[in-house]
N, C-alpha and C. Protein backbone atom coordinates (compact mmCIF):
# COMPACT_ATOMS: atom_id res chain seq x y z
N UNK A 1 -14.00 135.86 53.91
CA UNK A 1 -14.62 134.66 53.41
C UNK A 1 -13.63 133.86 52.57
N UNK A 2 -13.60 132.88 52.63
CA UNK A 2 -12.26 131.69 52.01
C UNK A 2 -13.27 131.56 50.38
N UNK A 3 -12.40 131.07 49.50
CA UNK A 3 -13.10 131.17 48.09
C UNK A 3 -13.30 129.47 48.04
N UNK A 4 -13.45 129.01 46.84
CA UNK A 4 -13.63 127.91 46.54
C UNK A 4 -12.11 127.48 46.15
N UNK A 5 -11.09 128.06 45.85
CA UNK A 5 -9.37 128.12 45.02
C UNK A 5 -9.05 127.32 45.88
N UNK A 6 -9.03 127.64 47.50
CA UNK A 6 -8.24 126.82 48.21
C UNK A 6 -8.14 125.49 48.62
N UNK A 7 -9.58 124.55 48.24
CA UNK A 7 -9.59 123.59 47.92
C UNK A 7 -9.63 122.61 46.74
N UNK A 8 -9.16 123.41 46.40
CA UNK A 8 -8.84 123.03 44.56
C UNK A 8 -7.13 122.88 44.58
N UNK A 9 -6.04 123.25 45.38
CA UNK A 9 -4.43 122.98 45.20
C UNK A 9 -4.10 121.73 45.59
N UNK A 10 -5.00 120.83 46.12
CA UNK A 10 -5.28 119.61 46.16
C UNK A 10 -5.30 118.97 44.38
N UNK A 11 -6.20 119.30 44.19
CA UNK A 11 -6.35 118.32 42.67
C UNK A 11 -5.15 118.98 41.42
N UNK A 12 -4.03 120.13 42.15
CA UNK A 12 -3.36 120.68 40.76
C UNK A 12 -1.99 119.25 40.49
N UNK A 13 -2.08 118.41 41.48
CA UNK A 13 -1.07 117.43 41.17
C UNK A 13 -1.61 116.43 40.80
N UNK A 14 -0.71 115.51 39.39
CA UNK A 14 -1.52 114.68 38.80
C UNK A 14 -1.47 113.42 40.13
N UNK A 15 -2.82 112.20 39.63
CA UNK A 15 -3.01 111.31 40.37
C UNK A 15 -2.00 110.19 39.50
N UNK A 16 -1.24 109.45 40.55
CA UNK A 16 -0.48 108.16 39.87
C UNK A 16 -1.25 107.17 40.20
N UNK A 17 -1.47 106.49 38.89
CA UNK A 17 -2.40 105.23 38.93
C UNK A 17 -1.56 104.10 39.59
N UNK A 18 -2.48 103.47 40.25
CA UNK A 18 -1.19 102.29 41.27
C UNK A 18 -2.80 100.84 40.66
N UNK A 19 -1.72 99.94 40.10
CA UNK A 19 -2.49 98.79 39.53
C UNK A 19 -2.32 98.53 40.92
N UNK A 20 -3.70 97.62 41.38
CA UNK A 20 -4.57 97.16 42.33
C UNK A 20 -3.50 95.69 42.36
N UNK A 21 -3.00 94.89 41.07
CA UNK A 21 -2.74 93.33 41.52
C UNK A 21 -1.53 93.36 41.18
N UNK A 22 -0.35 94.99 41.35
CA UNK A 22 0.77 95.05 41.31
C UNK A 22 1.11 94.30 39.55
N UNK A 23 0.30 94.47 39.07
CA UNK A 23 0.47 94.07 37.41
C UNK A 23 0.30 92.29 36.87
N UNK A 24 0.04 91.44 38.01
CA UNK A 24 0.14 90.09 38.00
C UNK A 24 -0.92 89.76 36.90
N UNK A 25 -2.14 90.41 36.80
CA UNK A 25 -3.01 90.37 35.84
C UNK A 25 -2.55 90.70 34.45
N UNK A 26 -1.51 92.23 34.17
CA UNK A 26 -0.92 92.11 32.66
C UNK A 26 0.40 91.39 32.71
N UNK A 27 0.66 90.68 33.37
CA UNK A 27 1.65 89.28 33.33
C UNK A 27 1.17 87.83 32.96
N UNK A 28 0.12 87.57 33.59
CA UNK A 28 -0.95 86.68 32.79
C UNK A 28 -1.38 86.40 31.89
N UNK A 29 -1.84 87.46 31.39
CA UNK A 29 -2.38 87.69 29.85
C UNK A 29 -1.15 87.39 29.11
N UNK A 30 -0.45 88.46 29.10
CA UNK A 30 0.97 88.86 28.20
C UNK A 30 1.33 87.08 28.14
N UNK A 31 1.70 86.45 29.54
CA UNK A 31 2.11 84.86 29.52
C UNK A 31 1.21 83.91 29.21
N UNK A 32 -0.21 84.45 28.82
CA UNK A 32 -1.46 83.58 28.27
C UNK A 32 -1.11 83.58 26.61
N UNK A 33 -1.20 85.65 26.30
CA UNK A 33 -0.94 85.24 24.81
C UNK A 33 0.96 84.83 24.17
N UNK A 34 1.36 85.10 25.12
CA UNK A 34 2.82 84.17 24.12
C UNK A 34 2.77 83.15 24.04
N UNK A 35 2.10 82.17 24.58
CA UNK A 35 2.09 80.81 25.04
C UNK A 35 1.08 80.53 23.67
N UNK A 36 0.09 81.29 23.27
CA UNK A 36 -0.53 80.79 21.87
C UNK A 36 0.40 80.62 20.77
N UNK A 37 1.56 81.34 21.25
CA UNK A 37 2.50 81.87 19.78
C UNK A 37 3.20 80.72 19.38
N UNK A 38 2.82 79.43 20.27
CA UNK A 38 3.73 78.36 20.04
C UNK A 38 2.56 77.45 18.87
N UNK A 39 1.46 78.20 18.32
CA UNK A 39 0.01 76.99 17.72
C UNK A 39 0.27 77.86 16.68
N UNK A 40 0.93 77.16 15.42
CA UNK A 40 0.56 77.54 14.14
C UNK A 40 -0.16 78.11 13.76
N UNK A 41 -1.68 77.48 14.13
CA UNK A 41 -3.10 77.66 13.69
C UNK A 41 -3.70 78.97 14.00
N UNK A 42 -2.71 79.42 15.19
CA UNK A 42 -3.16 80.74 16.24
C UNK A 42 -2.55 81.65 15.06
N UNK A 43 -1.52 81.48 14.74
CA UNK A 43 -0.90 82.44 14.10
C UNK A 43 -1.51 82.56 12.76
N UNK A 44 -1.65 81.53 11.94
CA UNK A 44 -2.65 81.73 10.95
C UNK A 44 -3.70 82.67 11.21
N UNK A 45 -4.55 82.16 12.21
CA UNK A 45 -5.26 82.92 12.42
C UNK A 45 -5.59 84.52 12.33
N UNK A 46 -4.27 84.75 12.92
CA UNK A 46 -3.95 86.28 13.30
C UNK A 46 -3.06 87.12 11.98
N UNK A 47 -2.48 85.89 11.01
CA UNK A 47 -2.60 86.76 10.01
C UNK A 47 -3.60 86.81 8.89
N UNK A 48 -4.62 85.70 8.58
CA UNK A 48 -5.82 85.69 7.93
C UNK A 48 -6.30 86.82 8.43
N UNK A 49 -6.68 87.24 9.61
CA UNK A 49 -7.58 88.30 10.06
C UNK A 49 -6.71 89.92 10.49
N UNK A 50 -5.76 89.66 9.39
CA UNK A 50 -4.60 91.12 8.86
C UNK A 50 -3.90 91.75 10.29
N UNK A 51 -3.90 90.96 11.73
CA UNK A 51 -3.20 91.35 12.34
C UNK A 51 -2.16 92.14 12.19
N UNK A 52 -1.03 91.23 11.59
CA UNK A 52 -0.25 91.91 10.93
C UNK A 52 0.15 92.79 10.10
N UNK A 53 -0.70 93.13 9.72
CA UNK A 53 -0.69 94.82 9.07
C UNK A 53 -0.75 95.69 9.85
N UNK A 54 -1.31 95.48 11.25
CA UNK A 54 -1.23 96.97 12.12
C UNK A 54 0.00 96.97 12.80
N UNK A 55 0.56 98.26 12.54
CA UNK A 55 1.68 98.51 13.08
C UNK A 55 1.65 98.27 14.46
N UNK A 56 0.89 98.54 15.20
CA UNK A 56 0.57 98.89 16.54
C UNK A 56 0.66 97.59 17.35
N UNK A 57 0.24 96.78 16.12
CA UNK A 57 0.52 94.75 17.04
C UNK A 57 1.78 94.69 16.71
N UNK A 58 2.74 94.99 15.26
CA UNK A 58 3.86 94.49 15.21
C UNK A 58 4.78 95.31 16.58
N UNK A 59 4.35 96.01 16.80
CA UNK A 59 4.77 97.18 17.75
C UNK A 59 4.97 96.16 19.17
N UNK A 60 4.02 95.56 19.48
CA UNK A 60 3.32 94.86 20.41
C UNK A 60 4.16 93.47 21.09
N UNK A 61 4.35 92.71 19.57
CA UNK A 61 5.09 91.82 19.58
C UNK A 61 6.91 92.04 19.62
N UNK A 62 7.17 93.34 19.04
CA UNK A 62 8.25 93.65 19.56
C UNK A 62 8.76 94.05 21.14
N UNK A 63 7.73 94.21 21.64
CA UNK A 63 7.68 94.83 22.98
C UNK A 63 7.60 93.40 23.83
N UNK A 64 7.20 92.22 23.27
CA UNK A 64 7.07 91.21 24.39
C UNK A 64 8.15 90.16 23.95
N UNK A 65 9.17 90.55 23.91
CA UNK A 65 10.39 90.11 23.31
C UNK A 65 11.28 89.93 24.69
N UNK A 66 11.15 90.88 25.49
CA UNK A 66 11.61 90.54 27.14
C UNK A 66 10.91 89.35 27.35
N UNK A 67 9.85 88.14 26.82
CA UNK A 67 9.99 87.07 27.73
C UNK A 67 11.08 85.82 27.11
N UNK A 68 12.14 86.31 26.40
CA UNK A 68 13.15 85.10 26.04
C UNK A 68 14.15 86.01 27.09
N UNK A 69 13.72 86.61 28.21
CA UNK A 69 15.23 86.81 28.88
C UNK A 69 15.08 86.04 30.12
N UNK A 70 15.61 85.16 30.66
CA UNK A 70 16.05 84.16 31.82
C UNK A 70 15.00 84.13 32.94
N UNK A 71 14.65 85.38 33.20
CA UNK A 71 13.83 85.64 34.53
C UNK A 71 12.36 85.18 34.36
N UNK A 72 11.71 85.62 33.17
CA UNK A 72 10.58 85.37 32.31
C UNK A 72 10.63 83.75 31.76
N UNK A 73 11.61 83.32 30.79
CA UNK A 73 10.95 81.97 30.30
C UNK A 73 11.23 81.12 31.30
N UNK A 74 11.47 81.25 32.51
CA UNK A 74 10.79 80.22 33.40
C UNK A 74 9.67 79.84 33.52
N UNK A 75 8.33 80.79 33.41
CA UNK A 75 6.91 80.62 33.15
C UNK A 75 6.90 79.97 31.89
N UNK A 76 7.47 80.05 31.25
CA UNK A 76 6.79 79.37 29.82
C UNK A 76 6.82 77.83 29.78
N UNK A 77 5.56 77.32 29.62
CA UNK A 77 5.30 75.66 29.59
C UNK A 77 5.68 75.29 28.03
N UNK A 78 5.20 75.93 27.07
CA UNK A 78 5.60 75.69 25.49
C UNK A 78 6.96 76.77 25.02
N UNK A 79 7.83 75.94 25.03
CA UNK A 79 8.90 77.27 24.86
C UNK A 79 8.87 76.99 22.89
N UNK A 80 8.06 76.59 22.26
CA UNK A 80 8.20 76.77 21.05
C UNK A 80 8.04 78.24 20.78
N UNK A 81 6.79 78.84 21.87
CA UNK A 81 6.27 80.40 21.59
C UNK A 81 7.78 81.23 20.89
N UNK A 82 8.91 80.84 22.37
CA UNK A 82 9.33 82.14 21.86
C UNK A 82 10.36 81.67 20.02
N UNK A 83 10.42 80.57 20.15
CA UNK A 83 11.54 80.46 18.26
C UNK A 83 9.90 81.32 17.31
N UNK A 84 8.58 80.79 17.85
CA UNK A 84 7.78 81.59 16.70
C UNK A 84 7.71 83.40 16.82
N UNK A 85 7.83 83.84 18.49
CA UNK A 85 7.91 85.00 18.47
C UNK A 85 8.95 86.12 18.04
N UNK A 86 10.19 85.24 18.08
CA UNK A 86 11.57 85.46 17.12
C UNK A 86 11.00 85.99 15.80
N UNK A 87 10.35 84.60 15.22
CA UNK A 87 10.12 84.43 13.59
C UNK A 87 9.24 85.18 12.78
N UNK A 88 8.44 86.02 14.38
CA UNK A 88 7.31 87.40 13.90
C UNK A 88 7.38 88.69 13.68
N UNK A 89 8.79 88.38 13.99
CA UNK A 89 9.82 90.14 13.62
C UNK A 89 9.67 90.10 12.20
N UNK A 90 9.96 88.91 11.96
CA UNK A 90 10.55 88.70 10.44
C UNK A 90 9.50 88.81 9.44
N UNK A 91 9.09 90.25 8.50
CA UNK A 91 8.04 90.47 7.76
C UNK A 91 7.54 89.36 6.68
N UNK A 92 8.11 88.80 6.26
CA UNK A 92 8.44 87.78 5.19
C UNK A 92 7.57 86.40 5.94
N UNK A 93 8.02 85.94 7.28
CA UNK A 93 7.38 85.37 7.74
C UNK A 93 6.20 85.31 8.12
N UNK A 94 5.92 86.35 8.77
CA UNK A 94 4.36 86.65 8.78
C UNK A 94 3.38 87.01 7.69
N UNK A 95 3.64 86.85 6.54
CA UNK A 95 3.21 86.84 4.83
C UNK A 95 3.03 85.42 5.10
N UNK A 96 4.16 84.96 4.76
CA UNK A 96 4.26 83.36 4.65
C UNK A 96 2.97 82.85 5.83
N UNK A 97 2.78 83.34 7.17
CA UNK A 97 1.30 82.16 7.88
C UNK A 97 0.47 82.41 7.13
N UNK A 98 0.43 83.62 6.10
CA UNK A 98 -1.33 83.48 5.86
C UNK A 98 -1.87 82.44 4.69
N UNK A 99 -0.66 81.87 4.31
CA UNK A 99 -1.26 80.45 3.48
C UNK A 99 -1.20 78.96 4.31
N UNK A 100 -2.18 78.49 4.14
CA UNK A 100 -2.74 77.43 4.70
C UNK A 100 -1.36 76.10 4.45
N UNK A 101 -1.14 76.22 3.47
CA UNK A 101 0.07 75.29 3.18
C UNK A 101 1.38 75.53 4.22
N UNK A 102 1.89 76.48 4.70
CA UNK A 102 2.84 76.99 5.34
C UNK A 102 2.62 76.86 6.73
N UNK A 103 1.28 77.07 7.24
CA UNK A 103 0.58 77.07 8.39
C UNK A 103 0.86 75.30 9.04
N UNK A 104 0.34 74.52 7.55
CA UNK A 104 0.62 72.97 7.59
C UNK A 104 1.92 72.53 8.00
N UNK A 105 2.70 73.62 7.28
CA UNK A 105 4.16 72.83 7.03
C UNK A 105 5.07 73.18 8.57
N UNK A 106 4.13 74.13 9.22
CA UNK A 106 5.20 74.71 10.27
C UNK A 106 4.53 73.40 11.33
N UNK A 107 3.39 73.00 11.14
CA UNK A 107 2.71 72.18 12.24
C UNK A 107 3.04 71.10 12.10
N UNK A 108 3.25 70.35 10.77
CA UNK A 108 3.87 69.15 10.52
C UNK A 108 5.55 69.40 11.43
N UNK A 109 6.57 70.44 11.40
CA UNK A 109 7.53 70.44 11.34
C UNK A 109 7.60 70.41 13.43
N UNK A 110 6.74 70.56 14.10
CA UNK A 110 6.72 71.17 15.48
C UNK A 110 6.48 69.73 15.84
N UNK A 111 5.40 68.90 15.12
CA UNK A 111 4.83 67.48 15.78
C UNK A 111 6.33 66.89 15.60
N UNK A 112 7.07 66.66 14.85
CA UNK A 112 8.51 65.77 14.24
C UNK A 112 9.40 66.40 15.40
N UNK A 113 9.11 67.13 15.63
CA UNK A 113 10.32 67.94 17.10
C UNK A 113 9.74 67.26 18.69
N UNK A 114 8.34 67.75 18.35
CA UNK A 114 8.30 66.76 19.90
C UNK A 114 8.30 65.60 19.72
N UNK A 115 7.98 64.64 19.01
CA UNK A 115 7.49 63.38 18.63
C UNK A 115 9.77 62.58 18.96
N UNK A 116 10.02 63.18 18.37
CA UNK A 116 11.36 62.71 18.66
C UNK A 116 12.55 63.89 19.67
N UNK A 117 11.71 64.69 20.26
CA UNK A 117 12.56 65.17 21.23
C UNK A 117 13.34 65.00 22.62
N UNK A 118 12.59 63.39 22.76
CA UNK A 118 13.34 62.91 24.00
C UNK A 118 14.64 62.19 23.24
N UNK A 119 14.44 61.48 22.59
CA UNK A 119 15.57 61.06 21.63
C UNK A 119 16.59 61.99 21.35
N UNK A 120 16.64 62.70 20.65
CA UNK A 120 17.07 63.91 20.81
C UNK A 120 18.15 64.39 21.72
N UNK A 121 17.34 64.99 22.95
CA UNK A 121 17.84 65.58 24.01
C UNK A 121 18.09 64.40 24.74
N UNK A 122 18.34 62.87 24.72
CA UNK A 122 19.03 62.14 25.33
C UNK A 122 20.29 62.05 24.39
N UNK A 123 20.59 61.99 23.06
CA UNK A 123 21.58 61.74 22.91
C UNK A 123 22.54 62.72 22.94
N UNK A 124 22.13 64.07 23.29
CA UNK A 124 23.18 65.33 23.93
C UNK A 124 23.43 65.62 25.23
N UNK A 125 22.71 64.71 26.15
CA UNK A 125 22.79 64.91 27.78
C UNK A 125 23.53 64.02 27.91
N UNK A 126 23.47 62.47 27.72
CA UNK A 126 23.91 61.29 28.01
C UNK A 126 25.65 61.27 27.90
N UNK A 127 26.12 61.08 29.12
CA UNK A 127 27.58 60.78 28.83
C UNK A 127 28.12 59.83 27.92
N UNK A 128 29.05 59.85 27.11
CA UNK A 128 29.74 58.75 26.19
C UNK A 128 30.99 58.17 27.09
N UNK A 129 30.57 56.72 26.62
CA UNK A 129 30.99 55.43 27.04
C UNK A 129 32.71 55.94 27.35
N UNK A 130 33.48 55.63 28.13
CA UNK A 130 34.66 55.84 28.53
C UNK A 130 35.85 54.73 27.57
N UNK A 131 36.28 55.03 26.49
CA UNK A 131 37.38 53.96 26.21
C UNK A 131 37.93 52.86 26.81
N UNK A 132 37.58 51.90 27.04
CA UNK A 132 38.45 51.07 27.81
C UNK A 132 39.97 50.92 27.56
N UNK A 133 40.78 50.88 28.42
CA UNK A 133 42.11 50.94 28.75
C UNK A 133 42.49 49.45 28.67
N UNK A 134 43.64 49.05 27.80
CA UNK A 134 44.21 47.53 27.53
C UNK A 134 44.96 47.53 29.16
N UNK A 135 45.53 48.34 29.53
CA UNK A 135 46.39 48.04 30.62
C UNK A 135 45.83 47.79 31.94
N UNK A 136 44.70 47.89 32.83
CA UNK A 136 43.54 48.22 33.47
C UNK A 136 43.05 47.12 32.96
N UNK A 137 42.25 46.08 34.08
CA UNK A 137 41.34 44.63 33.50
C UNK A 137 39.83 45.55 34.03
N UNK A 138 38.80 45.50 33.49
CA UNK A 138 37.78 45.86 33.42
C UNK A 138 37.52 45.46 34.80
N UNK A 139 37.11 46.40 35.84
CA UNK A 139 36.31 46.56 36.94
C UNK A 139 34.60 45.62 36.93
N UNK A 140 34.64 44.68 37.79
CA UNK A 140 33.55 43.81 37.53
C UNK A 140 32.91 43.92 38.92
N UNK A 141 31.83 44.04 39.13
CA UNK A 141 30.86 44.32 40.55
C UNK A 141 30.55 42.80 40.65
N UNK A 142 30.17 42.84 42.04
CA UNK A 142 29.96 41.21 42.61
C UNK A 142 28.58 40.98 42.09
N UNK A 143 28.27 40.10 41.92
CA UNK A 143 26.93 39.01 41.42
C UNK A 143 26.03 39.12 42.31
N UNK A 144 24.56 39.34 41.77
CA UNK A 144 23.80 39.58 43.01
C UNK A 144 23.14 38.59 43.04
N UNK A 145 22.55 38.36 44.64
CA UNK A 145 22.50 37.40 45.32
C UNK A 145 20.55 37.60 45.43
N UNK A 146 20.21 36.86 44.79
CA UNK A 146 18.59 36.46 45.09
C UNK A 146 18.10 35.61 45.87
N UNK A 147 16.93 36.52 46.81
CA UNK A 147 16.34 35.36 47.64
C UNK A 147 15.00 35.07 47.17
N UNK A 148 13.98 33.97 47.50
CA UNK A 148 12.51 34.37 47.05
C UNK A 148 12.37 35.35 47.85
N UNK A 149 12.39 35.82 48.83
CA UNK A 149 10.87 36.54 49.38
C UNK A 149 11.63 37.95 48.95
N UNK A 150 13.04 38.32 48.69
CA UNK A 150 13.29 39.42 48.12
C UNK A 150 13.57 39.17 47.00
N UNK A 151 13.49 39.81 45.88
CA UNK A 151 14.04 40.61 45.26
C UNK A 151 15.49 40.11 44.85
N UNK A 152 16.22 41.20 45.87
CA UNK A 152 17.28 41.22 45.44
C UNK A 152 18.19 41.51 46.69
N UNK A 153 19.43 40.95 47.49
CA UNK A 153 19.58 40.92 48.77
C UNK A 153 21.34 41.77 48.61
């Protein structure tokens, strides 16, 4: 008579869990919550309500520090997240969100960055004007020629 043992050397090897959406779901999230990390208010938030005291989040936020590497902040639409997720290592800093004044001052300081960031990042992209040369007569393009029914011919 066979016992019950021999269908039991089946279950002595552990089962490997295989995520169902290949992990696209904790890529989401993870790229849902860094993307808060760029709202002051979020962060206030999260230290008013002592986030930051559990080791286990600072733990957390150290661990999602792989999305400032090349492959990752391509997803990111607010790349402020990652200069604040930098700034959440820093114990001192995360003291500093839980006053309302600081919370202000980081949000005042983010609007003045976008508000003049095309300015900005045009005057570091934009090529500078070429010296003109005394010896060389300045290169002059022909005069354009307008018709009515165009434009420009």
């Amino acid at each position: 008579m066979a016992s019950g043992t021999e269908s039991d050397g089946a279950s002595d090897t552990p089962e490997i869990y295989k995520d169902p959406d290949d992990g696209r779901q904790r890529f989401l999230l993870e790229l849902e919550f860094i993307q808060c990390l760029a709202n002051p208010t979020y962060i206030h938030y999260l230290a008013q309500n002592r986030y930051f005291k559990d080791e286990a989040f600072i733990g957390y936020l150290k661990y999602l520090q792989y999305w400032q590497r090349p492959e990752y902040t391509k997803f990111i639409m607010y790349p402020h997240c990652l200069f604040f997720l930098e700034q959440l290592q820093n114990a001192n800093f995360r003291n500093a969100m839980a006053h309302p004044d600081n919370k202000e001052l980081a949000h005042r300081q983010q609007f003045y960055s976008w508000k003049n960031y095309r300015h900005n990042r045009l005057k570091h992209i934009l090529p500078m004007p070429l010296p003109e040369s005394e010896d060389a007569p300045p290169a002059s393009a022909p005069p354009l020629q307008f018709n009515r029914k165009r434009k420009c011919v």
